[in-house]
PDB file of N, CA and C in Angstrom:
ATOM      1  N   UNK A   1       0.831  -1.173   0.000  1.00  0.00           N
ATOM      2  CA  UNK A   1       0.000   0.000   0.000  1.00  0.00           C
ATOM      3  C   UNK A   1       0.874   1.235   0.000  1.00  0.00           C
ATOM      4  N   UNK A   2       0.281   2.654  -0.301  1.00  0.00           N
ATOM      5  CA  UNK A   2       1.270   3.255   0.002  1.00  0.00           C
ATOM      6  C   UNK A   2       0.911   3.961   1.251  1.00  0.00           C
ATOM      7  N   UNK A   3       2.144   5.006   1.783  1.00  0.00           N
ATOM      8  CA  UNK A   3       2.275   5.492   2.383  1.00  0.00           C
ATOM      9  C   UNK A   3       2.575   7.078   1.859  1.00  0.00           C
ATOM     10  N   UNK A   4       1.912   7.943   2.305  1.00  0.00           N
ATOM     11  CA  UNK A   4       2.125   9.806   1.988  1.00  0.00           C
ATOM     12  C   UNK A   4       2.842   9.967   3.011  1.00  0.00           C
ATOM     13  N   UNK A   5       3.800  10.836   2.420  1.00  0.00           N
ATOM     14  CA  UNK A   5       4.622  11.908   3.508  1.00  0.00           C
ATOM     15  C   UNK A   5       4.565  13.205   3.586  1.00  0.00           C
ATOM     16  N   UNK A   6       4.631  13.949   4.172  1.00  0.00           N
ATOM     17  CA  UNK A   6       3.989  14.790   4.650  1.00  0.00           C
ATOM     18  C   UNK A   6       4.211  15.681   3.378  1.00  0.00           C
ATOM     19  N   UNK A   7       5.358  15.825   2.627  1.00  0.00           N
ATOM     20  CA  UNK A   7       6.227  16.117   1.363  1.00  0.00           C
ATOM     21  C   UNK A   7       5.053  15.715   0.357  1.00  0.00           C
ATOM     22  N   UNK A   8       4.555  15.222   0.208  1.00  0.00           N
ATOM     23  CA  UNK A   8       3.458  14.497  -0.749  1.00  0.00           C
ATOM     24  C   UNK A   8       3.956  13.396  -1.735  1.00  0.00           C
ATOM     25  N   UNK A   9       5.268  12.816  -1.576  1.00  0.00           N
ATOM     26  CA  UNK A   9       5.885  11.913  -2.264  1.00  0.00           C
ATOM     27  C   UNK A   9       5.178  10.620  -1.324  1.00  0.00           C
ATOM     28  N   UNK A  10       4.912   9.466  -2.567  1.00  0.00           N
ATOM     29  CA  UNK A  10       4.280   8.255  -2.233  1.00  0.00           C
ATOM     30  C   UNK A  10       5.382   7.320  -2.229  1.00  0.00           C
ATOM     31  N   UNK A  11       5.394   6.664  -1.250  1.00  0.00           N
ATOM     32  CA  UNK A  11       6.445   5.379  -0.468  1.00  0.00           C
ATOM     33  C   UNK A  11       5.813   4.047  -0.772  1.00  0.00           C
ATOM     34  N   UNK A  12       6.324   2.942  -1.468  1.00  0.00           N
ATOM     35  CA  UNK A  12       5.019   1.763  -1.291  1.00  0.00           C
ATOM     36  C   UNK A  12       5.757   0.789  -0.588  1.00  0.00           C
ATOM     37  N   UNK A  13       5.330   0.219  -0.286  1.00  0.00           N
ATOM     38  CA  UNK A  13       5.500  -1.042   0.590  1.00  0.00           C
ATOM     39  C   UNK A  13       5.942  -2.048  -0.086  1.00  0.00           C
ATOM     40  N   UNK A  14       6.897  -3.104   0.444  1.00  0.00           N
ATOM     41  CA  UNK A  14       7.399  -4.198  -1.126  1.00  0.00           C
ATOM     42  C   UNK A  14       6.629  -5.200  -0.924  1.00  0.00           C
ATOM     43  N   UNK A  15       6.791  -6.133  -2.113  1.00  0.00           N
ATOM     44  CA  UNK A  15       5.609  -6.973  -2.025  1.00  0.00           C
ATOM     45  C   UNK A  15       6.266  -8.334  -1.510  1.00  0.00           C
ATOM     46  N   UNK A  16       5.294  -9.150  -1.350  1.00  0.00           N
ATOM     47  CA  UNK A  16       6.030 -10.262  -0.493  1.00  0.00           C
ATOM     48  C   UNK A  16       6.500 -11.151  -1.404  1.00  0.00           C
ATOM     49  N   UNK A  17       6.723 -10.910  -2.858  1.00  0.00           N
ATOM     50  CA  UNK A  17       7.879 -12.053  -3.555  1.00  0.00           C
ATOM     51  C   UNK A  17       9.424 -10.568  -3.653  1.00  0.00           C
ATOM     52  N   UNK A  18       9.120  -9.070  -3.166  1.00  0.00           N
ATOM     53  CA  UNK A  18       9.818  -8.485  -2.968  1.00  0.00           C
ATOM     54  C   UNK A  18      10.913  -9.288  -1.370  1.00  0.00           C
ATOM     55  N   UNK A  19       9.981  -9.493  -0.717  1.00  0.00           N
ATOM     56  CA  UNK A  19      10.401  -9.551   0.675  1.00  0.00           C
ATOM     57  C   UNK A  19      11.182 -10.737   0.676  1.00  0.00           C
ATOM     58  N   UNK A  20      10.416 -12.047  -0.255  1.00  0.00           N
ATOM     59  CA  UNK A  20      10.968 -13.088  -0.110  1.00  0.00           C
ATOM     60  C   UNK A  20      12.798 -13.415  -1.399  1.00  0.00           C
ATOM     61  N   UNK A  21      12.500 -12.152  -1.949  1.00  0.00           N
ATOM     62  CA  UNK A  21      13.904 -12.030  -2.988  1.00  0.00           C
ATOM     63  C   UNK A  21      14.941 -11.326  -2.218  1.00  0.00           C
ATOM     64  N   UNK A  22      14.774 -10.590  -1.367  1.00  0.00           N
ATOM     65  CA  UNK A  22      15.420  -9.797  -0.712  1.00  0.00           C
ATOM     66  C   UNK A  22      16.348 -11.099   0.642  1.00  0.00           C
ATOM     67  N   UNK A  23      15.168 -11.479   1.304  1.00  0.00           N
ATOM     68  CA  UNK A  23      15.742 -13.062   2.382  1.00  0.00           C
ATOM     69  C   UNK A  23      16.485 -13.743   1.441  1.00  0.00           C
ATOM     70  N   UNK A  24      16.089 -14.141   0.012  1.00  0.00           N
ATOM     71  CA  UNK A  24      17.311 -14.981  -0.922  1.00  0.00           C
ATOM     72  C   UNK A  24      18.632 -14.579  -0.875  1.00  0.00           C
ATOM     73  N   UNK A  25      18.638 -13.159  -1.400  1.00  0.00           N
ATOM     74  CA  UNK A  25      19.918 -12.884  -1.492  1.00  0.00           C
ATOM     75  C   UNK A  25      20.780 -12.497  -0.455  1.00  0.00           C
ATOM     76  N   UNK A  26      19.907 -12.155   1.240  1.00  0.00           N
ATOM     77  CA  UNK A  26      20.534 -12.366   2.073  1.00  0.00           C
ATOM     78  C   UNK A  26      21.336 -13.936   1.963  1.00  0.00           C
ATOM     79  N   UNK A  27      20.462 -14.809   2.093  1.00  0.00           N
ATOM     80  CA  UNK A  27      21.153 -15.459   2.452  1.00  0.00           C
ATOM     81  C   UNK A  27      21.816 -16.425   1.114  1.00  0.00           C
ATOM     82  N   UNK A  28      21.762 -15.389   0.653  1.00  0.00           N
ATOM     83  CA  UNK A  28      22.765 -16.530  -1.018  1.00  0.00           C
ATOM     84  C   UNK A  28      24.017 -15.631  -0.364  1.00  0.00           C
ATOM     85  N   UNK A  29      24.512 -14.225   0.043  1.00  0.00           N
ATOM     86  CA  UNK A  29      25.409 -13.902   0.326  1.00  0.00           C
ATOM     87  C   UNK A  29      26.323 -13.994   1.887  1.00  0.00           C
ATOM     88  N   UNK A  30      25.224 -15.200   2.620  1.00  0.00           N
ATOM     89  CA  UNK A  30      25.787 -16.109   3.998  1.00  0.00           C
ATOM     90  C   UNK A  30      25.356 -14.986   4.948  1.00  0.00           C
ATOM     91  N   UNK A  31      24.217 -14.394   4.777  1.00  0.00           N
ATOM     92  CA  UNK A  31      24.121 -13.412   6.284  1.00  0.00           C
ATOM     93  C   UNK A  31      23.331 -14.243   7.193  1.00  0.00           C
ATOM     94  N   UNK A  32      23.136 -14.369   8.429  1.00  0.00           N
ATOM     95  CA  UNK A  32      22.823 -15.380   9.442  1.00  0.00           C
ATOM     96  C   UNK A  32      20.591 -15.215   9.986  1.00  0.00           C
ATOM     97  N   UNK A  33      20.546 -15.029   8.502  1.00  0.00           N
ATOM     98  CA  UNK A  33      19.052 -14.833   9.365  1.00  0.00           C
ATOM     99  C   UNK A  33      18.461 -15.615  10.155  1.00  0.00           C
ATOM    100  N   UNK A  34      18.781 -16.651  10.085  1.00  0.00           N
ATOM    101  CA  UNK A  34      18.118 -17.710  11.420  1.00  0.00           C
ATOM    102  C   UNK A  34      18.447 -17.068  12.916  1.00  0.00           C
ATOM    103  N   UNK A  35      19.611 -16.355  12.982  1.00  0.00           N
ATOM    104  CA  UNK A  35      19.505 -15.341  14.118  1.00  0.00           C
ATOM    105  C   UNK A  35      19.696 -13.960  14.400  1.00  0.00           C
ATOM    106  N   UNK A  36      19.901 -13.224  13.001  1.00  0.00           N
ATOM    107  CA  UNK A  36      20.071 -12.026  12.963  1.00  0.00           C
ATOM    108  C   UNK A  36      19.141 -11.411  12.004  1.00  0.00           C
ATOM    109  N   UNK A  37      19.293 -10.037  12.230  1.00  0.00           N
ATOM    110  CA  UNK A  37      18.366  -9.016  11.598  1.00  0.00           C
ATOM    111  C   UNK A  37      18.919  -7.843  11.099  1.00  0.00           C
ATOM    112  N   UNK A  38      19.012  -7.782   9.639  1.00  0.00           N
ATOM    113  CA  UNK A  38      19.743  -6.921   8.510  1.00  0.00           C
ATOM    114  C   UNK A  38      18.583  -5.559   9.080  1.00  0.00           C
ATOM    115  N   UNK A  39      20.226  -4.786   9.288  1.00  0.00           N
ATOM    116  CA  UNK A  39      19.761  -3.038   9.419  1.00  0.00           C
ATOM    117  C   UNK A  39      19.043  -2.477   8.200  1.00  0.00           C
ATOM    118  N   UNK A  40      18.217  -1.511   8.523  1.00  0.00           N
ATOM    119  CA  UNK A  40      17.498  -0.836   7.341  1.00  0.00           C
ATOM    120  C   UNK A  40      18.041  -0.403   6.328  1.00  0.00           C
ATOM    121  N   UNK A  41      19.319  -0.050   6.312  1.00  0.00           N
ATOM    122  CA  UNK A  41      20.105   0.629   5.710  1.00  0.00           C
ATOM    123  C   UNK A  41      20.943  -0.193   4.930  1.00  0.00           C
ATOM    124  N   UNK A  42      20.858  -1.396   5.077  1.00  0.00           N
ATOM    125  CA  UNK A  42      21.607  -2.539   4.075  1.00  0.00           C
ATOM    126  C   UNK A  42      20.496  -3.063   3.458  1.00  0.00           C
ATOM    127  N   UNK A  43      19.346  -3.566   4.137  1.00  0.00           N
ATOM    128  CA  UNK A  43      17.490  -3.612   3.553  1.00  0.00           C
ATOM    129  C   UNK A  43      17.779  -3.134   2.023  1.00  0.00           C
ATOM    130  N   UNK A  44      17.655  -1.316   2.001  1.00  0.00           N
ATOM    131  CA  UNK A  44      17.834  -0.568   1.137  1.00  0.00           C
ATOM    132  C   UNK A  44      18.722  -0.459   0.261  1.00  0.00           C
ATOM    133  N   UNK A  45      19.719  -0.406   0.700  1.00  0.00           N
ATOM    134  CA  UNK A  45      21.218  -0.960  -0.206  1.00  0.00           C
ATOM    135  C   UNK A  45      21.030  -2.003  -1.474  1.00  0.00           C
ATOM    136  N   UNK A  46      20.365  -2.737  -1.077  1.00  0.00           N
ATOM    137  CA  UNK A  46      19.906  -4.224  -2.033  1.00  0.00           C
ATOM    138  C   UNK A  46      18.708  -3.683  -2.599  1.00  0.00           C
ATOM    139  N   UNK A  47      17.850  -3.207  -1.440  1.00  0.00           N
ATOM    140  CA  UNK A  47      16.462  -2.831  -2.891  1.00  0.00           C
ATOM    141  C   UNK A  47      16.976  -2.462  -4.191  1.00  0.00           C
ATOM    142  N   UNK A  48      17.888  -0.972  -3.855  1.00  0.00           N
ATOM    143  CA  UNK A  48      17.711  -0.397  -4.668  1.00  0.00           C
ATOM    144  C   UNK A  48      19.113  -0.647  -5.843  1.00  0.00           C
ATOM    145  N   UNK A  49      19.984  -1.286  -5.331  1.00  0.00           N
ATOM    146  CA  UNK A  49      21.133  -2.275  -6.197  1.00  0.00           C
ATOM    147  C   UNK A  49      20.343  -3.597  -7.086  1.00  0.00           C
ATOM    148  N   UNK A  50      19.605  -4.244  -6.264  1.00  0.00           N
ATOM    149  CA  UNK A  50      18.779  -5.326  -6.978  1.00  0.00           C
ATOM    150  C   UNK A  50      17.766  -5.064  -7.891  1.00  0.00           C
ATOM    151  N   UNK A  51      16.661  -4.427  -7.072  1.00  0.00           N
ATOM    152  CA  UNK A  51      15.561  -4.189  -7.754  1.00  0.00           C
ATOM    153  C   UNK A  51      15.402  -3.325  -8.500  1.00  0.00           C
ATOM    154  N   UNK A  52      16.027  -2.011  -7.987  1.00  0.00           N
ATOM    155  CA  UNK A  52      15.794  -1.018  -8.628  1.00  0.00           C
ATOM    156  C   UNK A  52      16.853  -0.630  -9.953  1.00  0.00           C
ATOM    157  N   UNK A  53      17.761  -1.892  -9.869  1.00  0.00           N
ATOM    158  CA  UNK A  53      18.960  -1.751 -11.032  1.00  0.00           C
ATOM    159  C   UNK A  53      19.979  -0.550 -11.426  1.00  0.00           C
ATOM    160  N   UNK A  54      19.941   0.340  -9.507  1.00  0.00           N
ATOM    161  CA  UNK A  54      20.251   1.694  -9.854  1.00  0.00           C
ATOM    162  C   UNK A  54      22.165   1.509  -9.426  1.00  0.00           C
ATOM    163  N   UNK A  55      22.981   1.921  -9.502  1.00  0.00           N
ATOM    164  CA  UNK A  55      24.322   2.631  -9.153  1.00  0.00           C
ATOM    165  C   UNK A  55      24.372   2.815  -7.592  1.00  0.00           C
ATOM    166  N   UNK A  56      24.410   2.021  -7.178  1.00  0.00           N
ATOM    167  CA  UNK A  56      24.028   2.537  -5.385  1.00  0.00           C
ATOM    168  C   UNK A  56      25.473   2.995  -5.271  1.00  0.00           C
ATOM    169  N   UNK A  57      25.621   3.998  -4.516  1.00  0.00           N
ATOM    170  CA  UNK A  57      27.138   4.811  -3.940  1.00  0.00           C
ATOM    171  C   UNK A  57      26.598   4.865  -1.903  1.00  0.00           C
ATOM    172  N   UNK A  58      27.871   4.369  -1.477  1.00  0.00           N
ATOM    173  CA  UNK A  58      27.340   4.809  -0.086  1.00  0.00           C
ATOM    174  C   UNK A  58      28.590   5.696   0.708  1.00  0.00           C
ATOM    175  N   UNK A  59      27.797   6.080   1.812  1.00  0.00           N
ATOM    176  CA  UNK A  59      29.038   6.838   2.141  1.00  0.00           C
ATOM    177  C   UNK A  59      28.069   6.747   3.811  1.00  0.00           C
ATOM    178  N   UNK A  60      29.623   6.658   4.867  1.00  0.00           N
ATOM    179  CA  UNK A  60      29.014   6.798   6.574  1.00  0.00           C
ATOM    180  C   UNK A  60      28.295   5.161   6.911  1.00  0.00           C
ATOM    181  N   UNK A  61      28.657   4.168   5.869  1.00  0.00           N
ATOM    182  CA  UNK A  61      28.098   2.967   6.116  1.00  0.00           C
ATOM    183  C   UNK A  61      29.303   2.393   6.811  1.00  0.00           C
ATOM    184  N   UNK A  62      29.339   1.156   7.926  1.00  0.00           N
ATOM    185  CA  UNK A  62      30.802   0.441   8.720  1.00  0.00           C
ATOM    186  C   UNK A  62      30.537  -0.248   8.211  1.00  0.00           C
ATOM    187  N   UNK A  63      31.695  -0.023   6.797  1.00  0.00           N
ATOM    188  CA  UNK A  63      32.022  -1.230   6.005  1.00  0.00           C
ATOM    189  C   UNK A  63      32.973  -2.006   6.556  1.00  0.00           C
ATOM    190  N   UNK A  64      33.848  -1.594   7.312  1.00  0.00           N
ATOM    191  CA  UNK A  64      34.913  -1.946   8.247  1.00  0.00           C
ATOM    192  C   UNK A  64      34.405  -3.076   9.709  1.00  0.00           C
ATOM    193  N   UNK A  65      32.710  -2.746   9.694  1.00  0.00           N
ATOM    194  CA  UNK A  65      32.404  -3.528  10.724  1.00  0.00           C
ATOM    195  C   UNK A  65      33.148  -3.264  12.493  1.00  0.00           C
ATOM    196  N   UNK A  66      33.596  -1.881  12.685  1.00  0.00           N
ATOM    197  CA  UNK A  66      34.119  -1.540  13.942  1.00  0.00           C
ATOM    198  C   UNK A  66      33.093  -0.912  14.402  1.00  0.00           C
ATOM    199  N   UNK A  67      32.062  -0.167  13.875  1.00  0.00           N
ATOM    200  CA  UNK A  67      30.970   0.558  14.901  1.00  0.00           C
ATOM    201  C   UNK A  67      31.516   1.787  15.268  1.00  0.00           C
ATOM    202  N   UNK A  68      32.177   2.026  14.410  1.00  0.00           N
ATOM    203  CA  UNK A  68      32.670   3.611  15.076  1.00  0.00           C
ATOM    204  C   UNK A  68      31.572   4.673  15.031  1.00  0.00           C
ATOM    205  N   UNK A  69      31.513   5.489  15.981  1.00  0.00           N
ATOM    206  CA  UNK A  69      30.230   6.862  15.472  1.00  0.00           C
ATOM    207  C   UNK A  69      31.101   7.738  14.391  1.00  0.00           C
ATOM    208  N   UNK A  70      32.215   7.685  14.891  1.00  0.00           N
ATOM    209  CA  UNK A  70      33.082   9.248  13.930  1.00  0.00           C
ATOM    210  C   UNK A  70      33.162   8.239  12.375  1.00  0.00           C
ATOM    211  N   UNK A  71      33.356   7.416  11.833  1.00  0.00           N
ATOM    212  CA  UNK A  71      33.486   6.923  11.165  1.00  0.00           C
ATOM    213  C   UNK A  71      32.268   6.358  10.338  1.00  0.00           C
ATOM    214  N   UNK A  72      31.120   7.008  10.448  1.00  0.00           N
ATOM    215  CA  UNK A  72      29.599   6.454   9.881  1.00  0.00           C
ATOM    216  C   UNK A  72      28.433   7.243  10.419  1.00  0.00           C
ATOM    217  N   UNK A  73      27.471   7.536   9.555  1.00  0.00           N
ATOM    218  CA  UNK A  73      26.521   8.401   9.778  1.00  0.00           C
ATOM    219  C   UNK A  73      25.501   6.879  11.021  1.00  0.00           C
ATOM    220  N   UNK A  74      25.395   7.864  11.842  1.00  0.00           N
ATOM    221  CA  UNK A  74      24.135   7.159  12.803  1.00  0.00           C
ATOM    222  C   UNK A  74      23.280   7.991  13.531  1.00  0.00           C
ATOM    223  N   UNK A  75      22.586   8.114  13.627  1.00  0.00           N
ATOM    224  CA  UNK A  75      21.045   8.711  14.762  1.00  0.00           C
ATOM    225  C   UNK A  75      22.013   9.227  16.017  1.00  0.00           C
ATOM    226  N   UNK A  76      21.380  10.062  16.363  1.00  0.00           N
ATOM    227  CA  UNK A  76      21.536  10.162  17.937  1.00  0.00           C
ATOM    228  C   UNK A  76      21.599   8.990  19.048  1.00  0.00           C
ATOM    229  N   UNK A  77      21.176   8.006  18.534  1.00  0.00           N
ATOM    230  CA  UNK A  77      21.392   6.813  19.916  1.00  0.00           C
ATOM    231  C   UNK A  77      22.353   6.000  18.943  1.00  0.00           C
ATOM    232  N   UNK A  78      23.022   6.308  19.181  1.00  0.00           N
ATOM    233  CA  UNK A  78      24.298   5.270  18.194  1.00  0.00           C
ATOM    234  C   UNK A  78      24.759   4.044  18.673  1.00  0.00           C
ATOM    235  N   UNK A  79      23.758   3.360  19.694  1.00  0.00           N
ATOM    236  CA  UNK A  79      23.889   1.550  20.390  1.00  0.00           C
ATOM    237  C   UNK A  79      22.914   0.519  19.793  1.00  0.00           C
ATOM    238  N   UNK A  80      23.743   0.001  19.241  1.00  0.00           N
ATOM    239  CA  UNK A  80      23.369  -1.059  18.067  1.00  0.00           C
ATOM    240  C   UNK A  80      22.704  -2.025  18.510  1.00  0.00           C
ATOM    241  N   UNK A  81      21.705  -2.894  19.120  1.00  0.00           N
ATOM    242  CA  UNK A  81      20.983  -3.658  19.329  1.00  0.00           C
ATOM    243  C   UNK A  81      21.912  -5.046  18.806  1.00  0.00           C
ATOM    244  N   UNK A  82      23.074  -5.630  19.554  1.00  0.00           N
ATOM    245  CA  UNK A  82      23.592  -6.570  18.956  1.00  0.00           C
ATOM    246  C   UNK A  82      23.227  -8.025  19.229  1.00  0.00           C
ATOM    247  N   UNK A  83      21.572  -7.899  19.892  1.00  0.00           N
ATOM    248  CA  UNK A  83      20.935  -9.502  20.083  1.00  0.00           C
ATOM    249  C   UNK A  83      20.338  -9.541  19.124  1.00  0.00           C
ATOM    250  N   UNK A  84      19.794  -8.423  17.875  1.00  0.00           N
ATOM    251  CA  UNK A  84      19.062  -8.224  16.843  1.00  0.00           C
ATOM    252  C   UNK A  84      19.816  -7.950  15.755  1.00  0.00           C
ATOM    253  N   UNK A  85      20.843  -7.351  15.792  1.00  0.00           N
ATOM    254  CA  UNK A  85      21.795  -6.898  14.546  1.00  0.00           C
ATOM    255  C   UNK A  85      22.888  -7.328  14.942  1.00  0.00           C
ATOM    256  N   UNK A  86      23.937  -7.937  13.499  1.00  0.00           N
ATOM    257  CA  UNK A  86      25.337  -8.210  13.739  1.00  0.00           C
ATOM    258  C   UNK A  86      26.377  -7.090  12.680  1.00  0.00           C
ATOM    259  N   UNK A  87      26.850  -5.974  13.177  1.00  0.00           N
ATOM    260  CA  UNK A  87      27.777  -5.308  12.693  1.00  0.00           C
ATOM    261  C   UNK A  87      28.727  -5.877  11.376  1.00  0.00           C
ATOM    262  N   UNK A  88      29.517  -7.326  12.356  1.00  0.00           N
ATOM    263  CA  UNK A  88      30.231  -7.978  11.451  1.00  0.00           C
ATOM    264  C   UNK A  88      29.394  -8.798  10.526  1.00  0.00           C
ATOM    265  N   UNK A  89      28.825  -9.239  10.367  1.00  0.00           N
ATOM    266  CA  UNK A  89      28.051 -10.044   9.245  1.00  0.00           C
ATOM    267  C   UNK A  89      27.572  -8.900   8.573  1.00  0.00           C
ATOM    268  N   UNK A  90      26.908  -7.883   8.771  1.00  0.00           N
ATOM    269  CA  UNK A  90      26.656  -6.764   8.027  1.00  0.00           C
ATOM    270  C   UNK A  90      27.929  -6.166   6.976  1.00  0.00           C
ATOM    271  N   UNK A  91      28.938  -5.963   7.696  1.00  0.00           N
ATOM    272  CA  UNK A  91      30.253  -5.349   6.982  1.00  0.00           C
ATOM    273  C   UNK A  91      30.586  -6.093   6.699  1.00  0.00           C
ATOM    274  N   UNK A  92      30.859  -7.734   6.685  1.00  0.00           N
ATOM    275  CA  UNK A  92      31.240  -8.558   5.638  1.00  0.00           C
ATOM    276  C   UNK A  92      30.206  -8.495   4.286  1.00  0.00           C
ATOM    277  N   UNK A  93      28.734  -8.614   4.349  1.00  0.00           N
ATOM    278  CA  UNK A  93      27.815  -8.253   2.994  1.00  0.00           C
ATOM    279  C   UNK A  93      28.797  -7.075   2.207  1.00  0.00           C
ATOM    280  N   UNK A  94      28.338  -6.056   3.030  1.00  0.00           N
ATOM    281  CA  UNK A  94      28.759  -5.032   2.436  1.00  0.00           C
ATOM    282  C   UNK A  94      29.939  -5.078   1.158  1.00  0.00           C
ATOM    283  N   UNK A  95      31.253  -5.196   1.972  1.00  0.00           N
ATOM    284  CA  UNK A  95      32.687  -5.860   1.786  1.00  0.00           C
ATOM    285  C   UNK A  95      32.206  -6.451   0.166  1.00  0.00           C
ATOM    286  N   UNK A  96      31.426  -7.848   0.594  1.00  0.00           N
ATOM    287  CA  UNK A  96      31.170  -8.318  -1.209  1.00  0.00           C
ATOM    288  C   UNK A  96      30.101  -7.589  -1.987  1.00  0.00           C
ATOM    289  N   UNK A  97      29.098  -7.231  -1.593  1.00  0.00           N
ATOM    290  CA  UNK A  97      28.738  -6.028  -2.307  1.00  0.00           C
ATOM    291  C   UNK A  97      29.443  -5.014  -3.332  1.00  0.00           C
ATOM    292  N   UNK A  98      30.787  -4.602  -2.899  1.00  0.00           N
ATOM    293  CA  UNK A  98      31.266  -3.713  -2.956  1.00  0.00           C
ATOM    294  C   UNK A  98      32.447  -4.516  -4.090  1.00  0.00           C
ATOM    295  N   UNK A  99      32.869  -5.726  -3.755  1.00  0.00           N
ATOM    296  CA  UNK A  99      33.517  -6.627  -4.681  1.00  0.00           C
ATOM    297  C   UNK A  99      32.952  -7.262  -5.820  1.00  0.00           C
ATOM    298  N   UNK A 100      31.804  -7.258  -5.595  1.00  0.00           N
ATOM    299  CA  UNK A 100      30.715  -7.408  -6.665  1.00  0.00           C
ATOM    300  C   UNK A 100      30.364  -6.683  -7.774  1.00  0.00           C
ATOM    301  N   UNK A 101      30.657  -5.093  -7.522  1.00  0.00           N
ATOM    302  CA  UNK A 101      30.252  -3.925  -8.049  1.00  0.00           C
ATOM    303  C   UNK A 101      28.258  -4.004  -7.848  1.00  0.00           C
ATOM    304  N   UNK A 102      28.298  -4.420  -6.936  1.00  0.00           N
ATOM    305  CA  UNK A 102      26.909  -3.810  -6.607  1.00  0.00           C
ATOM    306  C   UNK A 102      26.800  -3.091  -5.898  1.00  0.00           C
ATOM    307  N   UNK A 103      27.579  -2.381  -5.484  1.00  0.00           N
ATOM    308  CA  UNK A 103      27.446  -1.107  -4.497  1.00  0.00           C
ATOM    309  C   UNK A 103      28.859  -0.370  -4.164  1.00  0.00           C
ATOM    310  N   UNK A 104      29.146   0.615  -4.589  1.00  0.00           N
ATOM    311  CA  UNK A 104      30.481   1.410  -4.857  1.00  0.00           C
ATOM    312  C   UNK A 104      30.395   2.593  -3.302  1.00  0.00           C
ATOM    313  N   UNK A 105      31.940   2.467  -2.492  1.00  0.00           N
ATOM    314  CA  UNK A 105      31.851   3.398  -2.451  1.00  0.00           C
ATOM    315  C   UNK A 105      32.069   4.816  -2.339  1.00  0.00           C
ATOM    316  N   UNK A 106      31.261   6.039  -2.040  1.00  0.00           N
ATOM    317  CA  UNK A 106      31.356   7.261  -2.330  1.00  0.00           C
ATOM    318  C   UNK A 106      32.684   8.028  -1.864  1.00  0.00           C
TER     319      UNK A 106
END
């Protein structure tokens, strides 16, 4: 469905052979979903590298997998939920992402 923002740009929701292509290529690229949970910001990374067939460039992402704040854009609460998210399995994706040329970066 979609979603309006306050901007008046329409957001839609992915569909669930979206949702279920997205879990593939998690785990065609070994990320641990049986106990972890891919940050929003890698979510997106793949939408829009996969689906959307666009040039993704990133920049402030821990591709390095250290969690630094000075070293990566993060929110004001910059404590990572690490019973729900894994840093390192995240920055290893990334890492081949980036060896892949599916995601360059900035």
């Amino acid at each position: 469905y979609t979603i309006k923002k306050s901007y008046g740009i329409p957001y839609y929701e992915i569909s669930d052979a979206e949702y279920e292509e997205l879990n593939r290529l998690l785990f065609q690229y070994g990320f641990p979903l049986q106990s972890k949970n891919p940050r929003t910001g890698l979510v997106a990374i793949l939408y829009f590298s996969f689906f959307k067939k666009y040039n993704v460039y990133i920049h402030g992402f821990d591709v390095e997998g250290i969690d630094d704040p000075n070293n990566q854009h993060v929110q004001d609460n910059i404590k990572i939920d690490e019973a729900s998210h894994d840093i390192y399995e995240e920055s290893t994706l990334l890492k081949q992402l980036v060896k892949d040329k599916h995601v360059f970066i900035y």
